[in-house]
C-alpha atoms as a PDB file:
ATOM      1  CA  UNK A   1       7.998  -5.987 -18.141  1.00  0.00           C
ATOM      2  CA  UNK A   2       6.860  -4.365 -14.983  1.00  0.00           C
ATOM      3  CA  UNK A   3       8.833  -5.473 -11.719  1.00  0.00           C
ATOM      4  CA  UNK A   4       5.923  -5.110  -9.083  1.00  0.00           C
ATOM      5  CA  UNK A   5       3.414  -7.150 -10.741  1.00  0.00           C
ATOM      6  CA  UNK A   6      -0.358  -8.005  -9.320  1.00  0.00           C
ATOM      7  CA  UNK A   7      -1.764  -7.397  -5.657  1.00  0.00           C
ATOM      8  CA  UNK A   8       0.444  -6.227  -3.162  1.00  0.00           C
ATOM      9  CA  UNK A   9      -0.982  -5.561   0.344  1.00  0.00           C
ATOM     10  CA  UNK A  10      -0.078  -2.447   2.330  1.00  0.00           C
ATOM     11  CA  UNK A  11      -0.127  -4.349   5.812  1.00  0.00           C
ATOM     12  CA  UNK A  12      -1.784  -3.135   8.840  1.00  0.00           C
ATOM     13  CA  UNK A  13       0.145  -3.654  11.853  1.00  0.00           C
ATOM     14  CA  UNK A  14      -1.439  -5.693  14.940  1.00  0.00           C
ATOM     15  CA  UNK A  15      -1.217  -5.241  17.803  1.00  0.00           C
ATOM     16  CA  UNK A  16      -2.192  -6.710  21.554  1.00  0.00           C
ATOM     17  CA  UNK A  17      -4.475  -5.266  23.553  1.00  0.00           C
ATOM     18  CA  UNK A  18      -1.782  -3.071  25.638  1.00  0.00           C
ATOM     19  CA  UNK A  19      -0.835  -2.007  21.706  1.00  0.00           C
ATOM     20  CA  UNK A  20       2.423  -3.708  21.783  1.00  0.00           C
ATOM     21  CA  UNK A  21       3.384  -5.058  18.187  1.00  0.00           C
ATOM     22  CA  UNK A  22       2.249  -8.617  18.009  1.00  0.00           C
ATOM     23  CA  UNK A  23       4.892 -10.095  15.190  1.00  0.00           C
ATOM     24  CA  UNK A  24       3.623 -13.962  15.704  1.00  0.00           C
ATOM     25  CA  UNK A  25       0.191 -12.423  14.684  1.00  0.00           C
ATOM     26  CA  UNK A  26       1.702 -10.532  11.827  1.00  0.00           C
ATOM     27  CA  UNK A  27       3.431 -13.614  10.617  1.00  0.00           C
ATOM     28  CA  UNK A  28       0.576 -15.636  10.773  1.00  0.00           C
ATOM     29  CA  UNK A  29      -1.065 -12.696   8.853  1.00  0.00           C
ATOM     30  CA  UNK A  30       1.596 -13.021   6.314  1.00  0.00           C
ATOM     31  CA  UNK A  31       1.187 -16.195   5.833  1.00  0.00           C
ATOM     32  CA  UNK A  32      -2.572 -16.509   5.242  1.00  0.00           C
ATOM     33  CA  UNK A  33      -2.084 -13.342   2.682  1.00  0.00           C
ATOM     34  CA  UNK A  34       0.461 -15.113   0.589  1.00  0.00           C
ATOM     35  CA  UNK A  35      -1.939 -18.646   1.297  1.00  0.00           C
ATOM     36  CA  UNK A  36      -4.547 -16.770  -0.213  1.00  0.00           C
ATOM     37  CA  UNK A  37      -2.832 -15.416  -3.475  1.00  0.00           C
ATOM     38  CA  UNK A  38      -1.936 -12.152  -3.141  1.00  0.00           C
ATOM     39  CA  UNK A  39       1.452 -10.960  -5.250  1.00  0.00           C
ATOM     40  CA  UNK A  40       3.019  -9.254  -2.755  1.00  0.00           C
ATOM     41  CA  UNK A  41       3.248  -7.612   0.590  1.00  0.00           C
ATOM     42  CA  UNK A  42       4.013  -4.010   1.412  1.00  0.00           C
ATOM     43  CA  UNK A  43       4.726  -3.320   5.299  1.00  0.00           C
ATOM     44  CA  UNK A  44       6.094   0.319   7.279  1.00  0.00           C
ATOM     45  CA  UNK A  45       3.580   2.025   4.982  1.00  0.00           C
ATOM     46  CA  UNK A  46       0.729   4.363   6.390  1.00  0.00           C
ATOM     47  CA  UNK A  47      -1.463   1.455   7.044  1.00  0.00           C
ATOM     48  CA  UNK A  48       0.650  -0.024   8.523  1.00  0.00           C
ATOM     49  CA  UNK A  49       1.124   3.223  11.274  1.00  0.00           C
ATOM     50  CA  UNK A  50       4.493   4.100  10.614  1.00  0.00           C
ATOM     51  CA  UNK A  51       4.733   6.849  12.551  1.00  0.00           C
ATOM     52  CA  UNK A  52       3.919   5.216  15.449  1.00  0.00           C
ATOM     53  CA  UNK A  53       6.295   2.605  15.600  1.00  0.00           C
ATOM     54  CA  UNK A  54       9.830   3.204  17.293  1.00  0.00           C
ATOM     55  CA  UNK A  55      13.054   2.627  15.271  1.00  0.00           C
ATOM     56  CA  UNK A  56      13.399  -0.859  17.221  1.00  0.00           C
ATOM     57  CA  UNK A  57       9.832  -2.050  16.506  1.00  0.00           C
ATOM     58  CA  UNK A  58       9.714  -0.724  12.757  1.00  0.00           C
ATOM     59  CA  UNK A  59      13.003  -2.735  11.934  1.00  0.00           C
ATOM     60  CA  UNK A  60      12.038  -5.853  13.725  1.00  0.00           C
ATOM     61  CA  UNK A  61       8.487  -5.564  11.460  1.00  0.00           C
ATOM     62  CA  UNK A  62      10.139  -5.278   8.397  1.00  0.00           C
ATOM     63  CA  UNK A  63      12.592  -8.359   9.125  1.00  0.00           C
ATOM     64  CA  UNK A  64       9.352 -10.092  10.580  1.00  0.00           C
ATOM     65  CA  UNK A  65       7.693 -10.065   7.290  1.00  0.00           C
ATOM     66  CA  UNK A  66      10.410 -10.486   4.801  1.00  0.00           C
ATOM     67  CA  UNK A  67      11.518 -13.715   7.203  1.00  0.00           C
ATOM     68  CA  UNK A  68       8.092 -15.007   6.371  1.00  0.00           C
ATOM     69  CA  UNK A  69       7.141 -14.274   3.185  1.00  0.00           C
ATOM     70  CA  UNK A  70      11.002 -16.170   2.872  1.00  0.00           C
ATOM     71  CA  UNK A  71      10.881 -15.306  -0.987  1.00  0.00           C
ATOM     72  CA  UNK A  72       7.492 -16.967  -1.731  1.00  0.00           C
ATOM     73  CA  UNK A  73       6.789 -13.221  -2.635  1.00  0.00           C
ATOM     74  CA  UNK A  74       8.473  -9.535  -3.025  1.00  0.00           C
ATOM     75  CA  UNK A  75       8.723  -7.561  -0.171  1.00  0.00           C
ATOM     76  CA  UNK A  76       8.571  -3.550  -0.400  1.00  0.00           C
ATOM     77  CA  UNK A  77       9.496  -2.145   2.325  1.00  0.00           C
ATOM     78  CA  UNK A  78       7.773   1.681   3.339  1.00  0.00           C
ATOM     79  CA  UNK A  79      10.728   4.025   3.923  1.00  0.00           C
ATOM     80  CA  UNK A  80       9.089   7.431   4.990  1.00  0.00           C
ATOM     81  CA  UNK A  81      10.748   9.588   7.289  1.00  0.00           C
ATOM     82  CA  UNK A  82      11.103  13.362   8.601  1.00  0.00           C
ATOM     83  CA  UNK A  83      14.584  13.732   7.114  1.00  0.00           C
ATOM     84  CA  UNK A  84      16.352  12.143   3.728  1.00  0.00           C
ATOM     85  CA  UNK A  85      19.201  10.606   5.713  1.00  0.00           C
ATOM     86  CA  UNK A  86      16.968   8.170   8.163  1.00  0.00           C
ATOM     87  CA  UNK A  87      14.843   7.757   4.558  1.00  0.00           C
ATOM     88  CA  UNK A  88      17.604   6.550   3.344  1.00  0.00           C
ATOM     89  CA  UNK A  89      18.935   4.576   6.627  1.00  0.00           C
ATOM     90  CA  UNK A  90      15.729   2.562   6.196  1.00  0.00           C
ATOM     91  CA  UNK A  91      16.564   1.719   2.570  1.00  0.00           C
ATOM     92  CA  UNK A  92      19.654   0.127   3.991  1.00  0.00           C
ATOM     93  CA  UNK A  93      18.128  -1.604   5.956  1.00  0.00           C
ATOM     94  CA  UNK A  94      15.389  -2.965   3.836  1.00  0.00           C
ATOM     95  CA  UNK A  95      17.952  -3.605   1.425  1.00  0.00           C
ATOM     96  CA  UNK A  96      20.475  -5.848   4.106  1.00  0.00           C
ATOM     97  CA  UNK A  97      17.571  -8.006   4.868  1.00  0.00           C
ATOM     98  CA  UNK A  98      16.553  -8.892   1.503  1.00  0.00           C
ATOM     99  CA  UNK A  99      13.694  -6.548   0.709  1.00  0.00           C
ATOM    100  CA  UNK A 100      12.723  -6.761  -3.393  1.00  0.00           C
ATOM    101  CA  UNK A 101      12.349  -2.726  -3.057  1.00  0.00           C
ATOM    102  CA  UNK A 102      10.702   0.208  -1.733  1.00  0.00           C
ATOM    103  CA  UNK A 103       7.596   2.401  -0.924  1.00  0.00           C
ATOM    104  CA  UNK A 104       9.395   6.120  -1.016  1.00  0.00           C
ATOM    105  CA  UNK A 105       7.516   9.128  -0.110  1.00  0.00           C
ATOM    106  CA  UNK A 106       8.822  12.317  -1.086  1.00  0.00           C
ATOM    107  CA  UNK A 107      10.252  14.931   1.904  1.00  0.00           C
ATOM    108  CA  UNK A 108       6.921  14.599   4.173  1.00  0.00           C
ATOM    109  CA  UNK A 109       7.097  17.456   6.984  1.00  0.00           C
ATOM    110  CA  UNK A 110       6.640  20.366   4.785  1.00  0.00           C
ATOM    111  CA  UNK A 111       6.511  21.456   1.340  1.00  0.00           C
ATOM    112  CA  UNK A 112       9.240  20.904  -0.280  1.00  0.00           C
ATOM    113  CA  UNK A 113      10.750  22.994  -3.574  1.00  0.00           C
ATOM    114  CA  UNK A 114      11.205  20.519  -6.646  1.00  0.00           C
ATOM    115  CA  UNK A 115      14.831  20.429  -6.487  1.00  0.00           C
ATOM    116  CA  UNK A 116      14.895  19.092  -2.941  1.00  0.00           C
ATOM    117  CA  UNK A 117      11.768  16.073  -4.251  1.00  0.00           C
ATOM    118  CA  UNK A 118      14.440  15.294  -6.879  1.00  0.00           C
ATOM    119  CA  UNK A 119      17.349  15.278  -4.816  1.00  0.00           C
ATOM    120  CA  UNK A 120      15.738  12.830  -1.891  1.00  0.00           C
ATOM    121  CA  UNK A 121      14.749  10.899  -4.522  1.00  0.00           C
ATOM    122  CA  UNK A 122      18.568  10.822  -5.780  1.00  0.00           C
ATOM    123  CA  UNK A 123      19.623   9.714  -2.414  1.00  0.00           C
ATOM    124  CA  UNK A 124      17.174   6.800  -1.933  1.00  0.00           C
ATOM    125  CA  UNK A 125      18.164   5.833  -5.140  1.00  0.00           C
ATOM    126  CA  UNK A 126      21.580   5.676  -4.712  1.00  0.00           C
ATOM    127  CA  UNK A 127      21.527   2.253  -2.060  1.00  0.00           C
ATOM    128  CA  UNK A 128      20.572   0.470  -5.185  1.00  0.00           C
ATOM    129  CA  UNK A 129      17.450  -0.777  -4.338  1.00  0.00           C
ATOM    130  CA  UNK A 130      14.362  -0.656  -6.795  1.00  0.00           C
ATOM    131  CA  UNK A 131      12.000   2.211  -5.461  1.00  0.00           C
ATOM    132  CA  UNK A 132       8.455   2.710  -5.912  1.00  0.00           C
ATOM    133  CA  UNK A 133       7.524   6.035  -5.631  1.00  0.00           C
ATOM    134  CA  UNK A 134       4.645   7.105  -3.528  1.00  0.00           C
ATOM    135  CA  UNK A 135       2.148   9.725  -4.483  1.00  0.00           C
ATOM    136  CA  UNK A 136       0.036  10.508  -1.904  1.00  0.00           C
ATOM    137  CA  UNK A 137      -1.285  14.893  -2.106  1.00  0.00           C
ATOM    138  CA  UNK A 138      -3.937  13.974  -0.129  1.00  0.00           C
ATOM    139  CA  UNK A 139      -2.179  12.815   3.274  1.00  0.00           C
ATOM    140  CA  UNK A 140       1.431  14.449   2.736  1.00  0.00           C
ATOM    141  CA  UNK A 141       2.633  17.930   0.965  1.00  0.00           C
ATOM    142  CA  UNK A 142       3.875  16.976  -2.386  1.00  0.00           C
ATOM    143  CA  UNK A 143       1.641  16.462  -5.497  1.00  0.00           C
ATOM    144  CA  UNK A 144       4.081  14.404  -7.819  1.00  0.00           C
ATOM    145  CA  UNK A 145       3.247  15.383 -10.700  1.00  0.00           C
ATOM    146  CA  UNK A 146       3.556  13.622 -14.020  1.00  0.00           C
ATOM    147  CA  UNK A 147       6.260  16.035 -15.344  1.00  0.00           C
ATOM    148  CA  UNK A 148       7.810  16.029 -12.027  1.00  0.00           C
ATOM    149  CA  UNK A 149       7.763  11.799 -11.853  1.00  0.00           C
ATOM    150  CA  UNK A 150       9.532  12.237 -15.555  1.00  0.00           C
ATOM    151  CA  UNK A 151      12.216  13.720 -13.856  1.00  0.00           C
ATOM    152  CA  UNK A 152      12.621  10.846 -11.340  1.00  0.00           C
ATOM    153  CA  UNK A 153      12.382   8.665 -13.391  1.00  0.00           C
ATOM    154  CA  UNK A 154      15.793   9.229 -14.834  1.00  0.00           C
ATOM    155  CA  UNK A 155      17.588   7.682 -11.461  1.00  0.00           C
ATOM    156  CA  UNK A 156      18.326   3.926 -12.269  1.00  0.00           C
ATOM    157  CA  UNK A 157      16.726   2.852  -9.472  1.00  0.00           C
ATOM    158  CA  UNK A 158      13.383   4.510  -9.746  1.00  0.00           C
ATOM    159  CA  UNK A 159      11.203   2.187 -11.587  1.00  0.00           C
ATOM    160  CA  UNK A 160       7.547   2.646 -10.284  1.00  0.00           C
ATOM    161  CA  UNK A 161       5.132   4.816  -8.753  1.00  0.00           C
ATOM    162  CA  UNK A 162       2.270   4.082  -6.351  1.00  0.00           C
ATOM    163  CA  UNK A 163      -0.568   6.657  -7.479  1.00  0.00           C
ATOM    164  CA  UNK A 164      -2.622   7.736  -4.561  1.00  0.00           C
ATOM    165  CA  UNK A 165      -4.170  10.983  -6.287  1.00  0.00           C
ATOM    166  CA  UNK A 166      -7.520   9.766  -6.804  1.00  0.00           C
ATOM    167  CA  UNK A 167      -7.394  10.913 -10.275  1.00  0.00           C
ATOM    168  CA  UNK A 168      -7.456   7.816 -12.444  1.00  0.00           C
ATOM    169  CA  UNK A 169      -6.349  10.266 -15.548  1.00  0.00           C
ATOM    170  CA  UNK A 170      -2.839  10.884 -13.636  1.00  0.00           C
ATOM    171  CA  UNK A 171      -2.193   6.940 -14.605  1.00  0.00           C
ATOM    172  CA  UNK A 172      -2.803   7.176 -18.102  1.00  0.00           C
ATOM    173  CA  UNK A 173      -0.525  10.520 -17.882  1.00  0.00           C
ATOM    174  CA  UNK A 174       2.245   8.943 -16.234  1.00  0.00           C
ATOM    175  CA  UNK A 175       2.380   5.809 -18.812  1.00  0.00           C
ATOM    176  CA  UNK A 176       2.692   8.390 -22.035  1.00  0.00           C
ATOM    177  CA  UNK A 177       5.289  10.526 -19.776  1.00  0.00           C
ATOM    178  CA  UNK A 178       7.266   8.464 -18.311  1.00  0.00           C
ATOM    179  CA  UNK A 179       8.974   4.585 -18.322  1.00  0.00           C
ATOM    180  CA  UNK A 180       7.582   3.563 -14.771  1.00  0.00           C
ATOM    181  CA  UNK A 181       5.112   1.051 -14.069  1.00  0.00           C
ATOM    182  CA  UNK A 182       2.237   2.141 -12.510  1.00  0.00           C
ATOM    183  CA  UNK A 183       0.238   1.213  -9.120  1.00  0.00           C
ATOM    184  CA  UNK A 184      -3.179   1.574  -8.340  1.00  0.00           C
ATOM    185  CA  UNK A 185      -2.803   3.652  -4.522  1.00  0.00           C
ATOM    186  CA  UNK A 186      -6.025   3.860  -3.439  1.00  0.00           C
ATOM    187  CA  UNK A 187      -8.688   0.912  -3.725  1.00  0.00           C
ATOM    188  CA  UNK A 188     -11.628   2.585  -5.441  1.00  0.00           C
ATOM    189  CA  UNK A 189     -10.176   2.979  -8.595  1.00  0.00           C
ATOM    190  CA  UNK A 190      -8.656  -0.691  -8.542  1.00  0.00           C
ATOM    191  CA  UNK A 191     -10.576  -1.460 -11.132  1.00  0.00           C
ATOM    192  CA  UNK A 192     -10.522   1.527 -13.718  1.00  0.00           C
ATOM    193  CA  UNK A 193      -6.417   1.354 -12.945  1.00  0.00           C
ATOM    194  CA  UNK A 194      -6.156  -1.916 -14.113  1.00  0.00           C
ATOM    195  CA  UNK A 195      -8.109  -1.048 -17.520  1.00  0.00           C
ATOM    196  CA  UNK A 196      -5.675   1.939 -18.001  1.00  0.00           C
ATOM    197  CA  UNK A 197      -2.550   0.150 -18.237  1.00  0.00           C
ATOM    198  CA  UNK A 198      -1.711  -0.159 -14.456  1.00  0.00           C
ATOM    199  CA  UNK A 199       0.125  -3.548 -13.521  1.00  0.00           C
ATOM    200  CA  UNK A 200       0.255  -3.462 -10.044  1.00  0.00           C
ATOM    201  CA  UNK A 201      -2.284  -2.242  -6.946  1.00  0.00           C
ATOM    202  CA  UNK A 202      -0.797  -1.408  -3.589  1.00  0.00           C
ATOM    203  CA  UNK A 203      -3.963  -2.253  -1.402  1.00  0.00           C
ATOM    204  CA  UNK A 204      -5.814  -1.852   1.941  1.00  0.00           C
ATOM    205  CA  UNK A 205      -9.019  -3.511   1.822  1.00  0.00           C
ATOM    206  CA  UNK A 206      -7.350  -6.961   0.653  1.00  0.00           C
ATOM    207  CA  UNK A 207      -5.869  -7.263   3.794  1.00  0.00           C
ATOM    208  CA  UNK A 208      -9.321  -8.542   5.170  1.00  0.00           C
ATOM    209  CA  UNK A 209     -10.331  -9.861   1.434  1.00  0.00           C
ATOM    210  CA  UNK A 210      -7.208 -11.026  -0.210  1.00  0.00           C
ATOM    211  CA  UNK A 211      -8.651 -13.422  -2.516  1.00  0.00           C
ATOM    212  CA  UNK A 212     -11.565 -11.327  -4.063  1.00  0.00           C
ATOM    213  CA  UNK A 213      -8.764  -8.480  -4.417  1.00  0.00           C
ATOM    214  CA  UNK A 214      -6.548 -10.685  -6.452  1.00  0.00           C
ATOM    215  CA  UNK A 215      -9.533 -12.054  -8.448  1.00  0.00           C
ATOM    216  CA  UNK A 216     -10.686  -8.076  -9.105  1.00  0.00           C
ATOM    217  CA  UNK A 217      -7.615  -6.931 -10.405  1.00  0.00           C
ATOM    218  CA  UNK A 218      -6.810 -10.244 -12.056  1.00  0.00           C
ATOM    219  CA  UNK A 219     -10.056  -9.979 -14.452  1.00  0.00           C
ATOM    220  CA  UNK A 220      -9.555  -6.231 -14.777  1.00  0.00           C
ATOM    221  CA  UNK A 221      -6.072  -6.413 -16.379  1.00  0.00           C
ATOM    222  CA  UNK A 222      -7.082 -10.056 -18.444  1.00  0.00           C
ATOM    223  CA  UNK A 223      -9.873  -7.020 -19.852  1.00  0.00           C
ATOM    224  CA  UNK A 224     -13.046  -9.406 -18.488  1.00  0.00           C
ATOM    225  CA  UNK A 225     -15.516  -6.123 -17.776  1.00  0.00           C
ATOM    226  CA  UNK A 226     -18.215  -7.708 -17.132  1.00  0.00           C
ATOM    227  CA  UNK A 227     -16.844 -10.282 -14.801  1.00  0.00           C
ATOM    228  CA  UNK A 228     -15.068  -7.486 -12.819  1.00  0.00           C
ATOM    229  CA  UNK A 229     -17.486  -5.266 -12.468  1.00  0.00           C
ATOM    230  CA  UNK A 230     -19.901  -7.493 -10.944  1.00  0.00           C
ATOM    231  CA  UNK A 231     -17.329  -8.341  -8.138  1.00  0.00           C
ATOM    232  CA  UNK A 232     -16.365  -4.667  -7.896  1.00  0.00           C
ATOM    233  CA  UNK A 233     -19.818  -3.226  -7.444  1.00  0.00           C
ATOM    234  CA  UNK A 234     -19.924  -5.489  -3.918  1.00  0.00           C
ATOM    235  CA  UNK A 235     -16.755  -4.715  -3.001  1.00  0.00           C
ATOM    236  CA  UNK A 236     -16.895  -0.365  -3.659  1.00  0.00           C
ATOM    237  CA  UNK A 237     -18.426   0.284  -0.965  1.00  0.00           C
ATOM    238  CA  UNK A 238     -15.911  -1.171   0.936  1.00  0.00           C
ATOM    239  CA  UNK A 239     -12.972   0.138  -0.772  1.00  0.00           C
ATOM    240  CA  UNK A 240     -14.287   3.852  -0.369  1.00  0.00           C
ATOM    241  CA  UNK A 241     -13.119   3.617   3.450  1.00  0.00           C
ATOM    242  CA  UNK A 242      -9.299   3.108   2.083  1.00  0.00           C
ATOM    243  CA  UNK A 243      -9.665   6.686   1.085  1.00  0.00           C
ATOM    244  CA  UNK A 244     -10.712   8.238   3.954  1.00  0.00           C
ATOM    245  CA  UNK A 245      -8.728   9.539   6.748  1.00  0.00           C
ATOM    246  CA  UNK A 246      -9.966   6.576   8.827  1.00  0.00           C
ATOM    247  CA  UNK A 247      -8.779   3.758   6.308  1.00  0.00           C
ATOM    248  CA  UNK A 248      -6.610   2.544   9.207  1.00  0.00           C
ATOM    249  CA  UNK A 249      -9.147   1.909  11.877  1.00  0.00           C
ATOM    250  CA  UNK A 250     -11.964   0.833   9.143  1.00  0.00           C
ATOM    251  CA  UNK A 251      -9.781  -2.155   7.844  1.00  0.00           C
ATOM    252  CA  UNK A 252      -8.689  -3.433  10.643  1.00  0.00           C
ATOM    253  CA  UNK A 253     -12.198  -3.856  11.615  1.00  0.00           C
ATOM    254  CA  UNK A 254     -13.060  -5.624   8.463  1.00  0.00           C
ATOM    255  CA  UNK A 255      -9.971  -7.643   9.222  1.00  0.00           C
ATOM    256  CA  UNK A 256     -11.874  -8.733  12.647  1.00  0.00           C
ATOM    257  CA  UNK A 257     -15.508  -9.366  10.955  1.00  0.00           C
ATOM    258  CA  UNK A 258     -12.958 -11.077   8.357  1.00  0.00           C
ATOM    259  CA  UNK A 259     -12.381 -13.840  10.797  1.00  0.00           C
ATOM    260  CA  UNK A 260      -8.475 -11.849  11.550  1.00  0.00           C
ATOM    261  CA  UNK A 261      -8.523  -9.552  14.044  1.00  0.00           C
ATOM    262  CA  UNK A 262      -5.322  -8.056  14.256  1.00  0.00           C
ATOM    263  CA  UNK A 263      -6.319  -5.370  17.499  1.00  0.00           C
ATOM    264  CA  UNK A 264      -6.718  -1.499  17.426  1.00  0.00           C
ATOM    265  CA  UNK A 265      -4.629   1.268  16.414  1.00  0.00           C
ATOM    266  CA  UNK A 266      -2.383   3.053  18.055  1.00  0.00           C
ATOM    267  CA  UNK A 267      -3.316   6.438  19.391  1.00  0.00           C
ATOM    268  CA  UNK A 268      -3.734   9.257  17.937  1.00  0.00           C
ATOM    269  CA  UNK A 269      -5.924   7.218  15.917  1.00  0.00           C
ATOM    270  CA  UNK A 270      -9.019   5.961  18.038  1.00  0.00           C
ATOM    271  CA  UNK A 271     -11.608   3.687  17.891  1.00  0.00           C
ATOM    272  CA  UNK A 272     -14.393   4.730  15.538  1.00  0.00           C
ATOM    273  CA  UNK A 273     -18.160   5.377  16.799  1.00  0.00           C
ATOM    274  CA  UNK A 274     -20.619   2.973  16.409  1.00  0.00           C
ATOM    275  CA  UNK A 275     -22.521   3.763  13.713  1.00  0.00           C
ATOM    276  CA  UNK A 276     -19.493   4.017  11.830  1.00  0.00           C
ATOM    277  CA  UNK A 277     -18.554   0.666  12.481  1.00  0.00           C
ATOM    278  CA  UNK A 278     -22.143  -0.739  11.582  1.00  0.00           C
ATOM    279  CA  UNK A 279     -22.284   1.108   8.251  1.00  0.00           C
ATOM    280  CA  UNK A 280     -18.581  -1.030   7.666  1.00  0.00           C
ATOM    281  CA  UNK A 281     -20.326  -4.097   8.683  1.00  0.00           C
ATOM    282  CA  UNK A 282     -22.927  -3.471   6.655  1.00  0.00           C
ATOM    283  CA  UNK A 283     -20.845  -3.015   3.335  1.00  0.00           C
ATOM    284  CA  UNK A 284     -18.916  -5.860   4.619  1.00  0.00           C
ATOM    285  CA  UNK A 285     -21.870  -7.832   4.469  1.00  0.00           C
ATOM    286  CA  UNK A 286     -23.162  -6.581   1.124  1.00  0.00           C
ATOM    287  CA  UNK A 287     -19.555  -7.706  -0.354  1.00  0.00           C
ATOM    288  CA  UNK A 288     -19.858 -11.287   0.597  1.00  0.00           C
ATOM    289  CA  UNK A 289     -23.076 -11.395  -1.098  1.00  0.00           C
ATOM    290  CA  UNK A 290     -23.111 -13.809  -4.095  1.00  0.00           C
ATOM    291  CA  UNK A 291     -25.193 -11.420  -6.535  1.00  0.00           C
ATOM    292  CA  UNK A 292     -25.822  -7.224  -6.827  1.00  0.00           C
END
């Protein structure tokens, strides 16, 4: 039985206007999510702008959110880093405060030789905390590979992987290879992962739509295609954005026409032009519509 069941949200991180972390906004966030149905919540991921946050601010977030989900639901915790050791440090850490796991990236500031994926992963594993693996070739260096995710797998405490590929044949792949339970990484194959055998979908959009996100993936893995694929044609165009470079600054704008604005992001990342956010709001529109 898979550990990381259902939706899990891959928080965005607010902020105030003078981009200072705003945790009694991100609590209240929290709350509504888990309000609202979602399975689980994911924050110190890329969505959440990591690599923005200093080592004060980044622990305070993750004790922010595991204080108020206060076990209603897992917490896994996002534990990329430039080196293995302050990887691992925040595995600790996740681990003191009560995290249910992690999000682990492989080495992320170059390319790394297989030996030195397997090894990092070795170390992470070691704290004894259940770790997700993250596949993401499209943002970071490292394609893990089916073959190379069999050879993870045979740490104890390696148990999933969060598939960010885009290839919705790498799922399928991993099931027959390997024993880990698979999550759907990117939003716009929500739907086709859960009718492949996924059991879990690390999300972006859902921050601004929890409840149609948990109903999608919901009807997709109960096998109800026609059901799902009614809600999923209003919500595609809207997930498409979660695989674009801009998936930060796209969803926290859906967040505000949401009703939950949670503020910008943090430079580098800048506000998007106009047009882009109108062709948002327009697919935001288009998803709350009652028929396609």
């Amino acid at each position: 039985m898979a550990k990381f069941n259902g939706v899990y949200v891959a928080l965005v991180t607010p902020f105030t206007k003078d981009y200072q972390v705003d945790y009694v906004r991100l609590t209240e966030l929290c709350n509504w999510l888990i309000e609202q149905g979602v399975d689980g919540l994911v924050p110190g991921g890329s969505l959440g702008e990591y690599a923005t946050l200093t080592a004060e601010e980044r622990a305070k977030l993750v004790e922010t959110v595991i204080e108020a989900a206060n076990g209603r639901v897992p917490v896994l915790v996002g534990s990329g880093a430039p080196s293995t050791a302050q990887s691992v440090k925040w595995v600790q850490h996740a681990k003191e405060h009560g995290a249910a796991g992690i999000m682990a990236l492989p080495p992320i500031n170059y390319k790394p030789l297989e030996n030195e994926i397997i090894e990092h992963y070795k170390a992470l594993s070691e704290v004894g905390l259940p770790i997700v693996a993250y596949n993401n070739p499209k943002d970071y260096p490292t394609d893990l590979t089916p073959d190379l995710l069999a050879e993870i797998s045979k740490f104890e405490n390696v148990v999933g992987v969060k598939e960010f590929s885009g290839d919705v044949r790498r799922m399928q792949e991993i099931l027959e290879k390997t024993d880990l339970e698979v999550m759907v990484g990117v939003d716009d194959l929500a739907l086709e992962g859960a009718l492949v055998g996924a059991t879990g979908w690390i999300s972006g959009v859902p921050n601004a739509l929890p409840k149609e996100g948990v109903e999608l993936f919901h009807l997709g893995r109960e096998g109800k295609v026609k059901e799902a694929l009614k809600l999923y044609k209003r919500l595609l165009p809207l997930f498409r954005y979660d695989a674009s470079p801009q998936l930060v600054q796209s969803i926290k704008y859906m967040m505000e026409l949401a009703g939950k604005p949670v503020g910008s992001t943090r430079p580098p990342r800048l506000p998007l032009s106009k047009e882009q956010y109108q062709k948002i709001e327009e697919a935001f529109h288009y998803s709350k519509r009652l028929t396609v």
